[in-house]
Protein backbone atom coordinates (compact mmCIF):
# COMPACT_ATOMS: atom_id res chain seq x y z
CA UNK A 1 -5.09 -15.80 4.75
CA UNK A 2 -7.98 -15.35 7.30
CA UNK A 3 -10.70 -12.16 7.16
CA UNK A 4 -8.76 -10.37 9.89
CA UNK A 5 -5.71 -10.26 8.27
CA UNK A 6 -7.36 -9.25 5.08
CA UNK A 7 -9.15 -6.68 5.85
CA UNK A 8 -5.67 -5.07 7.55
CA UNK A 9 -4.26 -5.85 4.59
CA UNK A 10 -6.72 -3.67 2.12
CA UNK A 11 -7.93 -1.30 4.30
CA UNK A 12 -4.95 0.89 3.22
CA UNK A 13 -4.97 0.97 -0.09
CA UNK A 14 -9.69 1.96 -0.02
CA UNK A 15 -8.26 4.25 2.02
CA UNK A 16 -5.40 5.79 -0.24
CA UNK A 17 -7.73 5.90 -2.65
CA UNK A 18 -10.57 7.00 -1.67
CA UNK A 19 -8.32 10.38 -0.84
CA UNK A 20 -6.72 9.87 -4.46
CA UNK A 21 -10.63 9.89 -5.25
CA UNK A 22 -11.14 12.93 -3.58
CA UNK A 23 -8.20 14.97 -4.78
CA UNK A 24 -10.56 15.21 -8.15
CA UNK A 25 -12.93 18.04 -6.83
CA UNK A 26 -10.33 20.49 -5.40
CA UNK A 27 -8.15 20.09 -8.02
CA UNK A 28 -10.09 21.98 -9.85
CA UNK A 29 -9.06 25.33 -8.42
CA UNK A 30 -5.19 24.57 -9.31
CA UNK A 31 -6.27 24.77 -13.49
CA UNK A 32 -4.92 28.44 -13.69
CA UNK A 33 -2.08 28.35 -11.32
CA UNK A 34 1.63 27.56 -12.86
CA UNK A 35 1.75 23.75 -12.78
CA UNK A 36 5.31 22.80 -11.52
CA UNK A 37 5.94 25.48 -9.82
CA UNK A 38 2.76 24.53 -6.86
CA UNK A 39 3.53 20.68 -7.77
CA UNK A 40 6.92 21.30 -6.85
CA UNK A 41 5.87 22.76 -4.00
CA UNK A 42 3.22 20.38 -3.16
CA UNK A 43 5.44 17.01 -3.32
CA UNK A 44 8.78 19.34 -1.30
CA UNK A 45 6.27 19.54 1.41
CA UNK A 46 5.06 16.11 1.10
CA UNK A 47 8.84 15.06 1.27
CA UNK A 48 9.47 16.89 4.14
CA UNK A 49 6.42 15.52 6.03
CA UNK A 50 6.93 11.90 5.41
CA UNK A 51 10.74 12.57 6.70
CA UNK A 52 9.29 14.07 9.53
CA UNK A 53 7.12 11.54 10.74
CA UNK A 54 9.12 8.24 9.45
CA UNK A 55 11.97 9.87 12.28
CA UNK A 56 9.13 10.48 14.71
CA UNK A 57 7.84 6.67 14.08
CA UNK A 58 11.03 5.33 14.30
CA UNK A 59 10.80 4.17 10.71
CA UNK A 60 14.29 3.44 8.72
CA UNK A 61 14.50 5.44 5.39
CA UNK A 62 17.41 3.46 3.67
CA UNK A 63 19.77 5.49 1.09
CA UNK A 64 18.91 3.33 -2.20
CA UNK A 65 22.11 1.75 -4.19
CA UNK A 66 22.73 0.51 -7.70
CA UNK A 67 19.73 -0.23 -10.03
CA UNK A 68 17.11 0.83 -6.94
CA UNK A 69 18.00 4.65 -7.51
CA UNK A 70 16.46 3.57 -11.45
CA UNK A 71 13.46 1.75 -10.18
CA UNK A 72 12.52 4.80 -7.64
CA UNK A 73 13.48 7.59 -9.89
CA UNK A 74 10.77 5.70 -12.62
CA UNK A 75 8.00 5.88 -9.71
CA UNK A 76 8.88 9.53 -9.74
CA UNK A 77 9.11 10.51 -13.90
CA UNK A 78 6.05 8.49 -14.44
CA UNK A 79 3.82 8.53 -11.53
CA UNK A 80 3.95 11.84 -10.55
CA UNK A 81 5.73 14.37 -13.32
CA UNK A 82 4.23 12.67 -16.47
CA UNK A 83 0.70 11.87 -14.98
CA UNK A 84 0.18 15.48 -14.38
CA UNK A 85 1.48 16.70 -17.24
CA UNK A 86 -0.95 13.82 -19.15
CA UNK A 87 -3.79 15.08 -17.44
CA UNK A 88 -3.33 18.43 -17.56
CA UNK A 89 -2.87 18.46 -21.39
CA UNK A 90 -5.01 15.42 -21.47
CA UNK A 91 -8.12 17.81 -20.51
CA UNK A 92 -7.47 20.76 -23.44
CA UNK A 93 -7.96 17.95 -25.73
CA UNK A 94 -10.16 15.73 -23.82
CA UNK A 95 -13.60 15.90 -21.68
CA UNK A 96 -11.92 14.88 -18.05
CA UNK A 97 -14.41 11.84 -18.35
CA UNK A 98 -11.75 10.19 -20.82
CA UNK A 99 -8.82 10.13 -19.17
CA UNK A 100 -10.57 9.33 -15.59
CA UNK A 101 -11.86 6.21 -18.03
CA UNK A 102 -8.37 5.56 -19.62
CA UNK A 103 -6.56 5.60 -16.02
CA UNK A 104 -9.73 3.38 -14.28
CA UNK A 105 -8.37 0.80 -17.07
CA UNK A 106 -5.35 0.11 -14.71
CA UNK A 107 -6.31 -2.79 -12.75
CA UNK A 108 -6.26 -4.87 -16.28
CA UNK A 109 -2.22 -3.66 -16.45
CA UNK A 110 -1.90 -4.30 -12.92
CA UNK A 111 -3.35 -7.74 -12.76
CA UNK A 112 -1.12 -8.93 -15.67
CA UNK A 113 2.31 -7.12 -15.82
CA UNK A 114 2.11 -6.89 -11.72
CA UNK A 115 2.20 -10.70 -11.01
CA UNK A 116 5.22 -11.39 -13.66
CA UNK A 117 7.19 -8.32 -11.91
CA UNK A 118 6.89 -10.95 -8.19
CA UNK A 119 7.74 -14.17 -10.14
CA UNK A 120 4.39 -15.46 -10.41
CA UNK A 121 1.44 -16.33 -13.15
CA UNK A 122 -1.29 -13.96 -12.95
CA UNK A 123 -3.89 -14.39 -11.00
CA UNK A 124 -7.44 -16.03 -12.52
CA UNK A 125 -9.69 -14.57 -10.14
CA UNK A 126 -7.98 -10.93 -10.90
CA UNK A 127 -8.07 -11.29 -14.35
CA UNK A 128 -11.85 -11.82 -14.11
CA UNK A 129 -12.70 -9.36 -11.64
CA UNK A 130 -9.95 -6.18 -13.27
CA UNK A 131 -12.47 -5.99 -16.36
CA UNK A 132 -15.82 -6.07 -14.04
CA UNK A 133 -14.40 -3.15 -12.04
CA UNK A 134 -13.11 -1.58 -14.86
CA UNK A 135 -16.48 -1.24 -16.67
CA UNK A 136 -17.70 0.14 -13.59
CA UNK A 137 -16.06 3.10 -12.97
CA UNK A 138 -16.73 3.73 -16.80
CA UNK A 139 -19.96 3.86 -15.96
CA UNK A 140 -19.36 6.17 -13.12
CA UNK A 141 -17.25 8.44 -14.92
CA UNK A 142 -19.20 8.07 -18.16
CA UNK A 143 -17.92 8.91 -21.54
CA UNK A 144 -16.43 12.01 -23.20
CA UNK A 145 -15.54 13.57 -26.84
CA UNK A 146 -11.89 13.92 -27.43
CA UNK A 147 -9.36 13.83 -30.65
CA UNK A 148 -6.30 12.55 -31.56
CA UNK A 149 -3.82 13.90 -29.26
CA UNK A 150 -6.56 13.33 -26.29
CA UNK A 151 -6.42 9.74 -26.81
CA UNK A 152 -2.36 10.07 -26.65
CA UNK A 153 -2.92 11.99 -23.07
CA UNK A 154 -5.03 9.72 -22.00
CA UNK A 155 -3.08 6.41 -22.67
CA UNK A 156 -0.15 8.19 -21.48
CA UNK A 157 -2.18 8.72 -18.10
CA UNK A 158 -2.88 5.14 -18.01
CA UNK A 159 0.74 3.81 -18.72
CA UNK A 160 2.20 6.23 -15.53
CA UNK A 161 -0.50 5.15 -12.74
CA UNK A 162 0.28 1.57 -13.92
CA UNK A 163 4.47 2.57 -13.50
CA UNK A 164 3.74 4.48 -10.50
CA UNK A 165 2.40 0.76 -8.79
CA UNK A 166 4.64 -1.78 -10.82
CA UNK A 167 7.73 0.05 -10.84
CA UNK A 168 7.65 -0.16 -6.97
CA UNK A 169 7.55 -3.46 -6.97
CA UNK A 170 11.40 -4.41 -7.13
CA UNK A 171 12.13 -2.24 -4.36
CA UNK A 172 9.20 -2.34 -2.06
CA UNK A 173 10.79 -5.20 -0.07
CA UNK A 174 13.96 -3.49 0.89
CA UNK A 175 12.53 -0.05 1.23
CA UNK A 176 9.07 -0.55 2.64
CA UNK A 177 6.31 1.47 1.84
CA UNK A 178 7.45 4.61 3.67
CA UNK A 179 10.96 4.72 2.34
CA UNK A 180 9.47 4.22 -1.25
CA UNK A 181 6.86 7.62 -0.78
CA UNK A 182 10.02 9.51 1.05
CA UNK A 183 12.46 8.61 -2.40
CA UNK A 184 9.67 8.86 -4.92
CA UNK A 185 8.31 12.03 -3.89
CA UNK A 186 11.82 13.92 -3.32
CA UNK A 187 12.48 13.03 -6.43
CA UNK A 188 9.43 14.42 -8.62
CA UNK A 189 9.45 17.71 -6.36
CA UNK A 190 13.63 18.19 -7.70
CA UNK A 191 12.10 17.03 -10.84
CA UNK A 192 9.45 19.53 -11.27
CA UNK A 193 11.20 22.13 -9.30
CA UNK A 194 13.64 21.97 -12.83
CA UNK A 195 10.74 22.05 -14.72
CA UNK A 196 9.57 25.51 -13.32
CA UNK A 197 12.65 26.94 -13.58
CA UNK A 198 12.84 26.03 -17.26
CA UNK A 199 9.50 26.55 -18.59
CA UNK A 200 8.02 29.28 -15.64
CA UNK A 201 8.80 32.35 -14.21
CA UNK A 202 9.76 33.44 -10.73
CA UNK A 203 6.93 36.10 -10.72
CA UNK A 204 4.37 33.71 -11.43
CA UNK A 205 4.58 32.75 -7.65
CA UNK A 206 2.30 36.01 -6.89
CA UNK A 207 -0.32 34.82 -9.54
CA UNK A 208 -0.79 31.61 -6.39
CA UNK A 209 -4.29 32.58 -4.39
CA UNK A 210 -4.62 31.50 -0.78
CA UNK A 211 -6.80 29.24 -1.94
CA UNK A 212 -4.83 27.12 -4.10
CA UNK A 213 -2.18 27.29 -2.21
CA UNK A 214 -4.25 25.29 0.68
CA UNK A 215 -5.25 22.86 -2.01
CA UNK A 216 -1.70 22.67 -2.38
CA UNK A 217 -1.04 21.90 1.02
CA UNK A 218 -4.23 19.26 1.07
CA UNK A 219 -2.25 17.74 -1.74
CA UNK A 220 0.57 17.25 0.27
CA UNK A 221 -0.19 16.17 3.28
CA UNK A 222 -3.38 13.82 2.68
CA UNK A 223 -3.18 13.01 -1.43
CA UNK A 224 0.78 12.63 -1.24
CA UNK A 225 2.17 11.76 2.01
CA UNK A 226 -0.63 9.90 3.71
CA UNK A 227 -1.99 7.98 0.27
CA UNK A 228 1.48 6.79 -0.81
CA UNK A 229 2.35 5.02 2.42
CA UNK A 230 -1.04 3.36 2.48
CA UNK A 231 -0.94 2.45 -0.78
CA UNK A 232 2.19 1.00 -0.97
CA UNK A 233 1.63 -0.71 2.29
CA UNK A 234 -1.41 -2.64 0.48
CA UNK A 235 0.78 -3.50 -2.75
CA UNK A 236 3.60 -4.55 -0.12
CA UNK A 237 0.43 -7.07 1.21
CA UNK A 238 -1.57 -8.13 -1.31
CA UNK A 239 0.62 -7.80 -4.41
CA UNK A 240 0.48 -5.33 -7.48
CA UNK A 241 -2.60 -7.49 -9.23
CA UNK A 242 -4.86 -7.53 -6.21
CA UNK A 243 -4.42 -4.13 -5.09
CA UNK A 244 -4.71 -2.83 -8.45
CA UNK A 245 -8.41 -3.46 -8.37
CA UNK A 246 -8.84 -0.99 -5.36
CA UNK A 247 -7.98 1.93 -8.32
CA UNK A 248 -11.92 1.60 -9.15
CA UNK A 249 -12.79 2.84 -5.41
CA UNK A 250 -11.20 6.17 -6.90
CA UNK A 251 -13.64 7.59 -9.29
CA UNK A 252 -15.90 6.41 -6.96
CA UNK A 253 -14.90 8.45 -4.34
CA UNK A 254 -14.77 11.58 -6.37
CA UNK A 255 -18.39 11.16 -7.13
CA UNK A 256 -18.93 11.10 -3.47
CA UNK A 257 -17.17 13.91 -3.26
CA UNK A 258 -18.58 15.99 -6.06
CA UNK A 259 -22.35 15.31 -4.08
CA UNK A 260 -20.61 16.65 -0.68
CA UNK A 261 -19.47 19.68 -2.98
CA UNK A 262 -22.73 20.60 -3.62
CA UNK A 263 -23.21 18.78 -7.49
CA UNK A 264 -26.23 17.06 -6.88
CA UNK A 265 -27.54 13.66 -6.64
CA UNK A 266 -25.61 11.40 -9.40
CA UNK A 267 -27.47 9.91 -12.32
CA UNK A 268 -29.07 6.09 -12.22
CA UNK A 269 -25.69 5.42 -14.06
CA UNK A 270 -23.83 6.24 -11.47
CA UNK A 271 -25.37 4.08 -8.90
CA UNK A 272 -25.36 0.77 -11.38
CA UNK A 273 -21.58 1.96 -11.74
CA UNK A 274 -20.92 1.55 -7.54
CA UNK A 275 -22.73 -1.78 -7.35
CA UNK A 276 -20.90 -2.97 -10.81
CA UNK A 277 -17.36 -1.57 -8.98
CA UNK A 278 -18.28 -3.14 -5.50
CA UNK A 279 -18.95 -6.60 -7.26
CA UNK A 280 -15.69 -6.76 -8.90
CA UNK A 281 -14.09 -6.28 -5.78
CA UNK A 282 -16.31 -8.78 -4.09
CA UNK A 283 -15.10 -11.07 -6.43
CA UNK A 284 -11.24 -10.39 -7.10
CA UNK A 285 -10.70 -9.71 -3.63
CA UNK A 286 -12.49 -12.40 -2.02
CA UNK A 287 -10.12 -15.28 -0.24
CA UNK A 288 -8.46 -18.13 -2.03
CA UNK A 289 -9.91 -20.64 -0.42
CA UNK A 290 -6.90 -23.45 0.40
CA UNK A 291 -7.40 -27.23 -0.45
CA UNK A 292 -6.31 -29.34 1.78
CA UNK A 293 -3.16 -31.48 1.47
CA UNK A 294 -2.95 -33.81 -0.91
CA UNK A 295 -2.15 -37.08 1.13
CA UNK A 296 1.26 -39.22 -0.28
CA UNK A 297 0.50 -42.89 -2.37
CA UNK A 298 1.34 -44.79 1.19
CA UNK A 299 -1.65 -43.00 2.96
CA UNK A 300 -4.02 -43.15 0.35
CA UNK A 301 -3.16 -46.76 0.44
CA UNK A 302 -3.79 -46.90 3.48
CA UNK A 303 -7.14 -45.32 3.38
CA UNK A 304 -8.53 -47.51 0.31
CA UNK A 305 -7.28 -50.69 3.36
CA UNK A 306 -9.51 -49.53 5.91
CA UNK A 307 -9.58 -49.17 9.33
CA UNK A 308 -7.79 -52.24 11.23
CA UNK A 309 -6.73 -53.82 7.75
CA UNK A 310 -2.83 -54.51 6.52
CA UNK A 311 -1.40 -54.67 3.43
């Protein structure tokens, strides 16, 4: 694998999430508003967009069959309805520090389950970069108090963003990245769309500002439709243990963001954080380099002969 192709290959998934990065600071406004009811909304617009533009691209969007409707409606219970639900109970219980830390932990999942899930050992040079990048979006996130039931949000976070990556995996080949997003994200918006009808009421529609309703629809379009594609794309490329340390560019990003919101410059913490994140993924990201062919016992006969010399 050359630079070129590399870079194409990753690009993507920075990209993906750096918005999933982003997504932290306007979230913010969506704390009082009914949560399936605007997440319903949020991923039926999402599904409708990626339909849209998959027909307008040209790109197939296959009907899944037999154990694929499992592996896509998985994607949808954990990576979407029962992350949100473990973050937003995760944060009455919790600082949001500890369950950004307990989700940045996902690249150590990712670099061991994701390899078994493709028929292959894990990788060496993940396994020693996940934990580097790891400890450095603790330190950009720092460190919270929390209790009990915090620490069950928070590991709950951390098991769904490691399902919403590994359970894709199975059907990523057949479905591409686009047809995953389209089945994954119809799914959690009829998912949480029966969630608001159970557990919220019609009239708390009018309690939805303008304002959160545009989050909403930022949500959709950019966090949802837009990151899942290019994520996928780069888990499609790289596999679920490489691309799995691209999660730390997340709380990285939301830093950024939170100093373009007007919070000030970060803490020295911060800053060691980014350089402790970018050297991870210097490291587990980084080309294999490819040894040469090992030549066959008549050749290295040969050689040990000499030039011009017989056997």
């Amino acid at each position: 694998m050359n630079k070129n192709s590399t870079f194409r290959d990753l690009a993507p998934g920075v990209t993906g999430m750096a918005l999933v990065g982003s997504s932290v600071t306007v979230s913010h406004s969506l704390v009082d508003a009914p949560l399936f009811t605007v997440q319903a909304a949020r991923y039926a617009g999402a599904a409708l967009l990626l339909l849209a533009l998959a027909r307008a691209t040209g790109v197939p969007v296959r009907r899944p069959r037999g154990r694929e409707w499992l592996w896509l409606a998985g994607i949808a219970v954990t990576g979407l309805v029962l992350f949100n639900v473990a973050v937003v109970r995760g944060v009455a219980h919790a600082e949001p520090a500890v369950i950004a830390v307990a989700v940045a932990s996902v690249p150590i999942l990712l670099g061991l389950l994701g390899p078994f899930l493709e028929g292959r050992r894990p990788s060496r040079q993940v396994l020693l970069a996940a934990p580097v990048v790891v400890a450095g979006a603790v330190l950009v996130e720092g460190t919270g108090r929390t209790d009990a039931a915090g620490v069950a949000w928070a590991a709950l976070a951390l098991g769904c963003e490691a399902g919403f990556t590994l359970l894709a995996v199975p059907v990523l080949r057949r479905h591409g990245p686009w047809g995953v997003s389209v089945h994954a994200v119809w799914m959690g918006a009829v998912m949480f769309a029966g969630l608001a009808v159970a557990f919220e009421h019609p009239a708390d529609l009018g309690s939805v500002s303008g304002t959160q309703w545009a989050v909403s629809g930022y949500l959709a379009v950019m966090v949802t439709a837009v990151a899942f594609v290019l994520w996928y794309r780069t888990v499609a490329a790289v596999g679920p243990g490489r691309a799995g340390l691209l999660t730390g560019i997340a709380p990285v990003a939301a830093a950024g963001a939170g100093v373009c919101a007007g919070g000030g410059v970060p803490d020295p913490a911060v800053w060691l954080g980014l350089g402790v994140v970018i050297a991870g993924l210097t490291v587990g990201l980084r080309p294999a380099r490819t040894m040469p062919p090992r030549p066959s016992a008549p050749l290295r006969h040969a050689a040990r002969q000499g030039p011009g010399r017989t056997a």
